[in-house]
Protein backbone atom coordinates (compact mmCIF):
# COMPACT_ATOMS: atom_id res chain seq x y z
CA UNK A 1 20.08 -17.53 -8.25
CA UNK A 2 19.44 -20.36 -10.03
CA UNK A 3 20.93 -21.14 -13.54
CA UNK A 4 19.15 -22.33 -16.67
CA UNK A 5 20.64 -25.16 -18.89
CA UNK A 6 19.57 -27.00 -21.74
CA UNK A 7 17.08 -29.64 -21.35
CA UNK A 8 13.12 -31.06 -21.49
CA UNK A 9 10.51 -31.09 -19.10
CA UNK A 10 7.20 -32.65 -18.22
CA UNK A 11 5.24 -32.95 -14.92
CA UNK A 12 2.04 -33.06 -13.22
CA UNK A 13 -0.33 -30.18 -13.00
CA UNK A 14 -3.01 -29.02 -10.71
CA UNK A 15 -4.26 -25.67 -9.74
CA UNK A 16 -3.68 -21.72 -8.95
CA UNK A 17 -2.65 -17.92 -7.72
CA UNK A 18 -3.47 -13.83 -8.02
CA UNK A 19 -4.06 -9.88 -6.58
CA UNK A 20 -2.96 -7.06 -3.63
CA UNK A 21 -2.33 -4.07 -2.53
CA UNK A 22 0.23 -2.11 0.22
CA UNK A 23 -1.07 -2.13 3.55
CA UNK A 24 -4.20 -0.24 2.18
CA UNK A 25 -1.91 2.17 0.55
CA UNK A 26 -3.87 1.58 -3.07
CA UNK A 27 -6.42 4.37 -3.55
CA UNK A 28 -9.15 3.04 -5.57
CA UNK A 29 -8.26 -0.18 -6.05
CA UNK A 30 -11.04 -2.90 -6.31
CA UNK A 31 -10.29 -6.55 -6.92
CA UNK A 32 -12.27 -9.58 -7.36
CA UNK A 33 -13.22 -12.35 -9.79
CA UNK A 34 -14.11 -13.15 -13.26
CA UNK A 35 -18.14 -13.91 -14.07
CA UNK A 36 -18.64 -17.54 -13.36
CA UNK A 37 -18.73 -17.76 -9.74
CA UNK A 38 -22.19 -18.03 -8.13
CA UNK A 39 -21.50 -14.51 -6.40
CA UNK A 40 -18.72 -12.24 -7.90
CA UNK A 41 -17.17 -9.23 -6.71
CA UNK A 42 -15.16 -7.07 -8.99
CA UNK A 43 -11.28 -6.15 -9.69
CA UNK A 44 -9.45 -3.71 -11.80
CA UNK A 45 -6.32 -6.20 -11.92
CA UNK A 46 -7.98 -8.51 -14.24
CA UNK A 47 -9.55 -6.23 -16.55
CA UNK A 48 -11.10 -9.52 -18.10
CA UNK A 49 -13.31 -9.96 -15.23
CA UNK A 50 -16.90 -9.44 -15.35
CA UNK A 51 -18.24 -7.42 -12.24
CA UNK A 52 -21.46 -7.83 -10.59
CA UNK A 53 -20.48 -5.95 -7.18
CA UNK A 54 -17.80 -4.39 -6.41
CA UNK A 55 -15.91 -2.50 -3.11
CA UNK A 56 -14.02 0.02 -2.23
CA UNK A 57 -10.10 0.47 -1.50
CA UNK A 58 -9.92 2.29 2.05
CA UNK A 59 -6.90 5.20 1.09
CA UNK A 60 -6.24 5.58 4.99
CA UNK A 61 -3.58 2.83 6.70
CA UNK A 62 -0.56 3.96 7.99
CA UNK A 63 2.36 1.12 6.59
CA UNK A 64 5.04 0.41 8.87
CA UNK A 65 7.93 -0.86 6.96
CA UNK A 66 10.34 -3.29 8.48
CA UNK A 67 13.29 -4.40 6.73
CA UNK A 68 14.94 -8.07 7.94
CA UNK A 69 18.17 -9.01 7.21
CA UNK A 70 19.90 -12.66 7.28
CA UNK A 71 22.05 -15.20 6.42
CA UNK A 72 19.37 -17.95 7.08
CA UNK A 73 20.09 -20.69 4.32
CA UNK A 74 18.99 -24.21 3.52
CA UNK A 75 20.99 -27.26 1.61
CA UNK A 76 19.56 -30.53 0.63
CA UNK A 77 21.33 -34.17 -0.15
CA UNK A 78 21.36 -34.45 -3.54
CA UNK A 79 21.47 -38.35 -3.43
CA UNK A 80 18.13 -38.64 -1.53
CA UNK A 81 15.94 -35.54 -2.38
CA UNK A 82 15.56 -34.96 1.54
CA UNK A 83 15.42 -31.56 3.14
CA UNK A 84 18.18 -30.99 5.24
CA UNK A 85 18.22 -27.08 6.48
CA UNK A 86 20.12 -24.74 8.74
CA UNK A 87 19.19 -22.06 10.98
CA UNK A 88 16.30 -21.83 13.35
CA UNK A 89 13.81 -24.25 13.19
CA UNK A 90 10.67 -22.12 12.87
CA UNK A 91 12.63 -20.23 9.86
CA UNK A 92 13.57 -23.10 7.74
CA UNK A 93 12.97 -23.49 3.65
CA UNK A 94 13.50 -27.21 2.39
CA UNK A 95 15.77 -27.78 -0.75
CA UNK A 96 15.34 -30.50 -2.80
CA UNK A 97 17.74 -32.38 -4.50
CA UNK A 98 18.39 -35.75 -6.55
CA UNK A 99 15.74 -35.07 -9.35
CA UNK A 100 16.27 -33.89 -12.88
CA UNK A 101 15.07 -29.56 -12.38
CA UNK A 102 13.39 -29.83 -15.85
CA UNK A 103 10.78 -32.02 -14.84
CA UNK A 104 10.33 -31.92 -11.10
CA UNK A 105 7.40 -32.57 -11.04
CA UNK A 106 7.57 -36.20 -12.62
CA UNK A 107 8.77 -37.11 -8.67
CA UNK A 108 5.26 -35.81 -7.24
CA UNK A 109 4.31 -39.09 -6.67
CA UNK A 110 7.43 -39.47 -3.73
CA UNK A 111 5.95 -36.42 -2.27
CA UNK A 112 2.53 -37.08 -0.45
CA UNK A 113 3.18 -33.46 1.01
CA UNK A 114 2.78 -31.77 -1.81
CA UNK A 115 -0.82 -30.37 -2.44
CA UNK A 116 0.05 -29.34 -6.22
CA UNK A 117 2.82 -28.97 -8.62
CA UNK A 118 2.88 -27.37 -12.23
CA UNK A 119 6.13 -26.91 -14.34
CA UNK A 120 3.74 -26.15 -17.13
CA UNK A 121 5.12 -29.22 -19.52
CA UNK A 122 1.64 -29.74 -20.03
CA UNK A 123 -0.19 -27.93 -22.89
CA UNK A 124 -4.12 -28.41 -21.45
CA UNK A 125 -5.95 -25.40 -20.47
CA UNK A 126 -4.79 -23.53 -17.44
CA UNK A 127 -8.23 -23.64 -16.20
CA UNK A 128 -9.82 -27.25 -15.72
CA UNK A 129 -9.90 -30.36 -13.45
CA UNK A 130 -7.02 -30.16 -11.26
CA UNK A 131 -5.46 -27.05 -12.05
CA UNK A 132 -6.37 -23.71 -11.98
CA UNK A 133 -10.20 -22.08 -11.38
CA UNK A 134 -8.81 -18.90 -13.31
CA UNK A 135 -6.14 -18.21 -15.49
CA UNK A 136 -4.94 -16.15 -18.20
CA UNK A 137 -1.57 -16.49 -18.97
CA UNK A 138 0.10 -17.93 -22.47
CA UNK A 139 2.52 -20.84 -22.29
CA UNK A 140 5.81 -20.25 -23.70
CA UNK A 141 7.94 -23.21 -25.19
CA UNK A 142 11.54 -22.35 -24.40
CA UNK A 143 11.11 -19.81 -21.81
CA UNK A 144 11.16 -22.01 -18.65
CA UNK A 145 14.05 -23.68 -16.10
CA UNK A 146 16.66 -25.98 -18.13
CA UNK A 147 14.96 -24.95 -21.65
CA UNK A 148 11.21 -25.88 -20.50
CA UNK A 149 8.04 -24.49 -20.95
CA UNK A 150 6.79 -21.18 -18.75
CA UNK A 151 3.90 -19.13 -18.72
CA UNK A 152 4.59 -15.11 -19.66
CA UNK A 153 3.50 -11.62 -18.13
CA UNK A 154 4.12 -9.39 -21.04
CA UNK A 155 3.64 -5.84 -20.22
CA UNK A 156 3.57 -2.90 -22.66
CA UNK A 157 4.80 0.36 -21.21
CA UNK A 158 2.13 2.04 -18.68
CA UNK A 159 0.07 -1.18 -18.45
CA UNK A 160 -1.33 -2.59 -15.12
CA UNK A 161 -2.61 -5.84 -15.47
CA UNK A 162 -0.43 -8.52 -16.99
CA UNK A 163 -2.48 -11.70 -16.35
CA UNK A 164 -2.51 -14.18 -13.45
CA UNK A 165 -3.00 -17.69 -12.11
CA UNK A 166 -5.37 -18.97 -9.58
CA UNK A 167 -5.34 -21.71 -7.22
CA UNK A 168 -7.37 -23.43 -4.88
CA UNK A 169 -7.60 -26.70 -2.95
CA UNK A 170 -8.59 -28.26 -0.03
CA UNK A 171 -12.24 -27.51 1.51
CA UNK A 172 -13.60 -24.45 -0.75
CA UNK A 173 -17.09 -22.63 0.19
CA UNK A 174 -18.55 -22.70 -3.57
CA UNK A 175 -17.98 -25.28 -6.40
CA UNK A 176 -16.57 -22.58 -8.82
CA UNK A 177 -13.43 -23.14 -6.96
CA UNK A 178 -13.29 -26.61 -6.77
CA UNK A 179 -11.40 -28.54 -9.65
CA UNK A 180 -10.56 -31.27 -7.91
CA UNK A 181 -7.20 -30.40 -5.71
CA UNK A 182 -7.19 -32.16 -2.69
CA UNK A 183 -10.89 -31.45 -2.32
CA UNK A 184 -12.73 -31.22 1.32
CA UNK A 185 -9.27 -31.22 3.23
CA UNK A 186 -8.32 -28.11 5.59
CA UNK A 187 -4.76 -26.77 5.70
CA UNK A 188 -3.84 -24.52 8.72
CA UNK A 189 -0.38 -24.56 7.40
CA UNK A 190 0.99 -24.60 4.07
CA UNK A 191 4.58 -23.64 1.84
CA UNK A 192 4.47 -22.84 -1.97
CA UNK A 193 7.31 -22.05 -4.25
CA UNK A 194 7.76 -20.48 -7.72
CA UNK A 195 10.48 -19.76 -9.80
CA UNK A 196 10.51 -16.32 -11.47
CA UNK A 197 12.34 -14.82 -14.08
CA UNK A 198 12.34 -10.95 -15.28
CA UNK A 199 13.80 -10.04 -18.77
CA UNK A 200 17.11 -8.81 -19.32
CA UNK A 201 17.24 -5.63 -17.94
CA UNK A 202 14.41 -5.35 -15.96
CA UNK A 203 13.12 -1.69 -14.33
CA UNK A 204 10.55 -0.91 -11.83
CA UNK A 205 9.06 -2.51 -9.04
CA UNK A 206 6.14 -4.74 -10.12
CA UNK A 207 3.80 -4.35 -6.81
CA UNK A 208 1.73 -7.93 -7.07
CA UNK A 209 3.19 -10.93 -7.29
CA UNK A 210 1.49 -13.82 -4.90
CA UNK A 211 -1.11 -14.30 -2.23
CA UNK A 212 -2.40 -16.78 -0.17
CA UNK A 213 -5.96 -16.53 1.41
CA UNK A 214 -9.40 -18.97 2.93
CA UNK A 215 -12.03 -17.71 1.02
CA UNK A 216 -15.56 -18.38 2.90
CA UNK A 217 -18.07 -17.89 0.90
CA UNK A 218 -18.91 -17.39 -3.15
CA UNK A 219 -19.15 -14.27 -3.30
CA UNK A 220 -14.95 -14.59 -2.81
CA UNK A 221 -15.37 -13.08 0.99
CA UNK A 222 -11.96 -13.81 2.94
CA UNK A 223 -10.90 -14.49 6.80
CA UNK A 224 -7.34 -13.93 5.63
CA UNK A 225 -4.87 -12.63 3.49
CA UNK A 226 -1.20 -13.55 3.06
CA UNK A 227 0.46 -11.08 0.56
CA UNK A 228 3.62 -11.25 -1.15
CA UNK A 229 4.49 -8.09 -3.03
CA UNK A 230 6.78 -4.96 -3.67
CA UNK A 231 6.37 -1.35 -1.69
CA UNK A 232 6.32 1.74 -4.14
CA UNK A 233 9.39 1.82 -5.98
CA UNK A 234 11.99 -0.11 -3.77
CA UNK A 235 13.05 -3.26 -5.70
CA UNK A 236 12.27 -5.68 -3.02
CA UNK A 237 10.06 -8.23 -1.95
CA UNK A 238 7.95 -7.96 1.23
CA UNK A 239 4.92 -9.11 3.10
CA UNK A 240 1.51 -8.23 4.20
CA UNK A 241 -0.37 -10.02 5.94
CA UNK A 242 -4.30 -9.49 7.01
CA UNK A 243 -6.99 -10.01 9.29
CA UNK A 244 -10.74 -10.01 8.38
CA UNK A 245 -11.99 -11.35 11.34
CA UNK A 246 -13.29 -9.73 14.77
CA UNK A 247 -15.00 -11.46 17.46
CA UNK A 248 -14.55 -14.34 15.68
CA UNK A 249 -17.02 -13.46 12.75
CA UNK A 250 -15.93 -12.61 9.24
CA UNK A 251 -16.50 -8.94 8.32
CA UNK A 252 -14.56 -8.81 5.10
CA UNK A 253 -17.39 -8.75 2.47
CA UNK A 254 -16.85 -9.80 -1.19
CA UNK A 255 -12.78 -9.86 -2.50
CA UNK A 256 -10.37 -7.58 -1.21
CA UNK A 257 -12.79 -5.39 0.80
CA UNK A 258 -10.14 -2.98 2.39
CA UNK A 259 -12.92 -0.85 4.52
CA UNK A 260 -12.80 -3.83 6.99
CA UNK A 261 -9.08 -5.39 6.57
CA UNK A 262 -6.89 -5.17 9.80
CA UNK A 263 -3.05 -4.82 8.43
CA UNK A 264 -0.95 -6.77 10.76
CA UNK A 265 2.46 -5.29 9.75
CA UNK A 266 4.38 -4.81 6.20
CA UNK A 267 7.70 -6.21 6.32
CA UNK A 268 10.32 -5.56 3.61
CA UNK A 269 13.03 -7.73 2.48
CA UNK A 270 16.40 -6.60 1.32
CA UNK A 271 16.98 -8.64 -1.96
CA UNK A 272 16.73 -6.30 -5.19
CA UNK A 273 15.02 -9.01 -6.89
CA UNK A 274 14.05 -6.32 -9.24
CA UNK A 275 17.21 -4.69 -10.99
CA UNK A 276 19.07 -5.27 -14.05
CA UNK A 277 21.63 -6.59 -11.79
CA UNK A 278 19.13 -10.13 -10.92
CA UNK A 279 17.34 -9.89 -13.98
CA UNK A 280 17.65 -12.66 -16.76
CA UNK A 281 18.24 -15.52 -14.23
CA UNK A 282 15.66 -17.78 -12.32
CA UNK A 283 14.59 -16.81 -8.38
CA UNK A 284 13.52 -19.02 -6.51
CA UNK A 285 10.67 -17.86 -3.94
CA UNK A 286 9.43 -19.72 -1.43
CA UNK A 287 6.39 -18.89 1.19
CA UNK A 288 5.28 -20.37 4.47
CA UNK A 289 2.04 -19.76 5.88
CA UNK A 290 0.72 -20.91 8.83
CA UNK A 291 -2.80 -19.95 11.01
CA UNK A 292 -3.03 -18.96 14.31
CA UNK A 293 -4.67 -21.22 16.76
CA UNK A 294 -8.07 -19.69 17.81
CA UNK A 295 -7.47 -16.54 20.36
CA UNK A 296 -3.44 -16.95 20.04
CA UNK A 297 -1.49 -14.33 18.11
CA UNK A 298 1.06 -17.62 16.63
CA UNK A 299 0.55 -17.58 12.90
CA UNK A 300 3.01 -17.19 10.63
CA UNK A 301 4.51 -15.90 7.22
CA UNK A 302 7.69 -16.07 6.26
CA UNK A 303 9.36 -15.72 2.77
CA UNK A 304 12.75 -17.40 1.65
CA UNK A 305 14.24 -16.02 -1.85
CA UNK A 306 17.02 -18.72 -2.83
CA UNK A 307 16.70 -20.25 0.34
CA UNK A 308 17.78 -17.53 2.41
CA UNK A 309 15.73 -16.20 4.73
CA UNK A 310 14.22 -12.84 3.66
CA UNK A 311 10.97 -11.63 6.19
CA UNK A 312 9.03 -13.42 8.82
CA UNK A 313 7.07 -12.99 11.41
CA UNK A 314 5.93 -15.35 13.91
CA UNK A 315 3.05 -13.67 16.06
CA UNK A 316 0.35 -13.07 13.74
CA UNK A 317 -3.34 -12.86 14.40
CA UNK A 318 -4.75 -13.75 11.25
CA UNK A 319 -8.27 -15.10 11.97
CA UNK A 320 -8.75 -14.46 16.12
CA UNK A 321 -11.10 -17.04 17.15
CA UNK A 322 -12.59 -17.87 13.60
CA UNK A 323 -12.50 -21.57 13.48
CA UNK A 324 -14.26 -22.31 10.11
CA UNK A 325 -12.51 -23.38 6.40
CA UNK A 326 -9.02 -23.13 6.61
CA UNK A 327 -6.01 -22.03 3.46
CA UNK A 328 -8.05 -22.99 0.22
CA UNK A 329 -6.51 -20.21 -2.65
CA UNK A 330 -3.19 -18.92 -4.02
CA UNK A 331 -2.76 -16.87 -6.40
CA UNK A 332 0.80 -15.64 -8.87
CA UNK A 333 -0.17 -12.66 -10.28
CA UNK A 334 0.89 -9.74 -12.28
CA UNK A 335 -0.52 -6.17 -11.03
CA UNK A 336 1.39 -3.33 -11.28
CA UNK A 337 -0.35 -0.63 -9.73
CA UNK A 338 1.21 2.69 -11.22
CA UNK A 339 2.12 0.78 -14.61
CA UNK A 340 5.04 -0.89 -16.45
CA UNK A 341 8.00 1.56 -16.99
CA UNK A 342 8.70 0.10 -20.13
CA UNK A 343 7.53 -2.94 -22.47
CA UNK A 344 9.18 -5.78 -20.56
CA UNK A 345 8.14 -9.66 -19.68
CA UNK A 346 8.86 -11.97 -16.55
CA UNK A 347 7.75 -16.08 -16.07
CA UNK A 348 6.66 -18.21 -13.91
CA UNK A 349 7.80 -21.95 -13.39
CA UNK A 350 7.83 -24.87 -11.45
CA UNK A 351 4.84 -23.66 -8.82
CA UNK A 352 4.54 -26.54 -6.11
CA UNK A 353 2.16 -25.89 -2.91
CA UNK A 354 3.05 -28.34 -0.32
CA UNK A 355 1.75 -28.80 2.99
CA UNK A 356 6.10 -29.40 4.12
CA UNK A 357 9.18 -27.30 3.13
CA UNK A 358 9.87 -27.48 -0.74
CA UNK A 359 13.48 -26.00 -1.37
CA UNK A 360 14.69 -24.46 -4.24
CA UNK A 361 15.22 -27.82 -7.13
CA UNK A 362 18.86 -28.49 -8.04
């Protein structure tokens, strides 16, 4: 896990991340956006949004848990910043190295990879030209890597919604997604990282922590779904990825429409991320998605905690023959389905979204 010492930080911001559930397993649930878009669907994990439609969780899904195990790691050279990684090729997590961790993002100009990086050193709004298109979560001086600046989910005991960030870049269907990150390109393949923290003495499984998606329309309508969150109570972090495509047309209508997602397999990893024992210290997680190539089950997600390999899978059919905007939205949220078990905080720092391996920084 990574350490925190004693030091500033500044850096280069850009844009977002939020919302889930388990392999349909969320009765009820309904997600969507805040009022603003030109179509909006609803959610009840931002209780701040403003519905116009909304649609329903499906209750049915049977989840097939598979728990990977491995010793997959990655190092870097600290003298030139370069990725240098072990294990198999397709499985790899950069590290980087050679740059000061409290303000990594001051070397985003070395990296033409990278999409987007935030270490939150900056006190403009969350939401705005190249950063995020929603976000409501404080900044807190002091709370970061190295002594920095993080933002805060602060739950009180029972509550659900903690707040979020969201993200989104490249070639977007509406303009209320587009502040200005890497605007009109398409990404069939992208990595993010975050670093996470949960208080001292953390309980409980949080459920929702990131996702990455292609939104294709404004009304927030999806091809795709990459989730990263918990299962029930087991203090681990899995995957879920999603299809909403057949015959190569889009039948996911409005956010998170469940009647009509195709679960391609829940994987669970084997970290307890989420005990006392790994609480109060920094985590680093870091997320590869790739798209399959039209009619070819190849995609691929795979999650790294720490640089150690943690769940993948390498066959996926996210999209079938869908050929239309490709990864444009992530989102690091805070949704815990069945409520906090106490009052109890985590943060978020140093969020990069790259379209190469990023590594954990140190």
């Amino acid at each position: 896990m990574l350490e925190g010492s004693a030091a500033a930080r500044r850096i280069f911001v850009a844009a977002a991340l939020a919302v889930g559930g388990c392999s349909g397993s969320d009765p009820g649930e309904t997600e969507g956006a805040s009022t603003g878009a030109t179509t909006t669907a609803t959610t009840d994990e931002d209780a701040t949004a403003g519905p116009s439609t909304t649609t329903g969780a499906s209750t049915s899904s049977a989840t097939t848990v598979t728990t990977v195990t491995s010793d997959t790691s990655s190092a870097s050279d600290p003298g030139t910043g370069e990725y240098t990684t072990s294990g198999p090729a397709t499985t790899e997590a950069g590290t980087t190295g050679g740059v000061d961790v409290a303000r990594e993002c001051d070397a985003w100009p070395e990296h033409p990879e990278w999409i987007f990086c935030d270490d939150f050193e900056s006190d403009a709004p969350l939401v705005g030209p190249g950063r995020y298109f929603e976000g409501d979560m404080p900044r807190i001086e002091g709370a970061g890597l190295a002594g920095s600046a993080a933002l805060e989910a602060a739950w009180s005991q029972g509550q659900v919604g903690a707040g979020g960030v969201k993200l989104a870049f490249g070639e977007v269907p509406d303009s209320y997604f587009d502040n200005g990150v890497r605007p009109g390109e398409h990404f069939d393949e992208l990595y993010y990282r975050m670093l996470v923290k949960h208080e001292a003495g953390w309980e409980g499984a949080p459920a929702k922590l990131s996702r990455a998606t292609v939104f294709v329309d404004g009304a927030w309508s999806q091809a795709m779904i990459a989730h990263v969150w918990s299962h029930n109570t087991e203090p681990y972090l899995g995957m879920d990825p999603v299809r909403c495509v057949e015959s190569g047309a889009v039948v996911c209508s409005g956010y998170n429409d469940f009647n009509n997602m195709s679960w391609l397999g829940f994987q669970l990893g084997d970290t307890p991320i989420f005990t006392p024992a790994l609480s109060d210290q920094w985590v680093c997680v870091e997320v590869r998605v790739r798209l399959n190539d039209p009619g070819v089950a190849n995609g691929v997600q795979t999650v790294w905690i720490d640089g150690a390999l943690e769940v993948s899978s390498e066959s996926l059919d996210f999209m079938g023959t869908y050929e239309g905007f490709g990864l444009n939205a992530v989102f690091f949220e805070n949704y815990w389905n069945d409520g906090a078990l106490k009052d109890q905080r985590r943060w978020f720092d140093n969020i990069i979204v790259s379209e190469a391996p990023i590594g954990c920084p140190g």
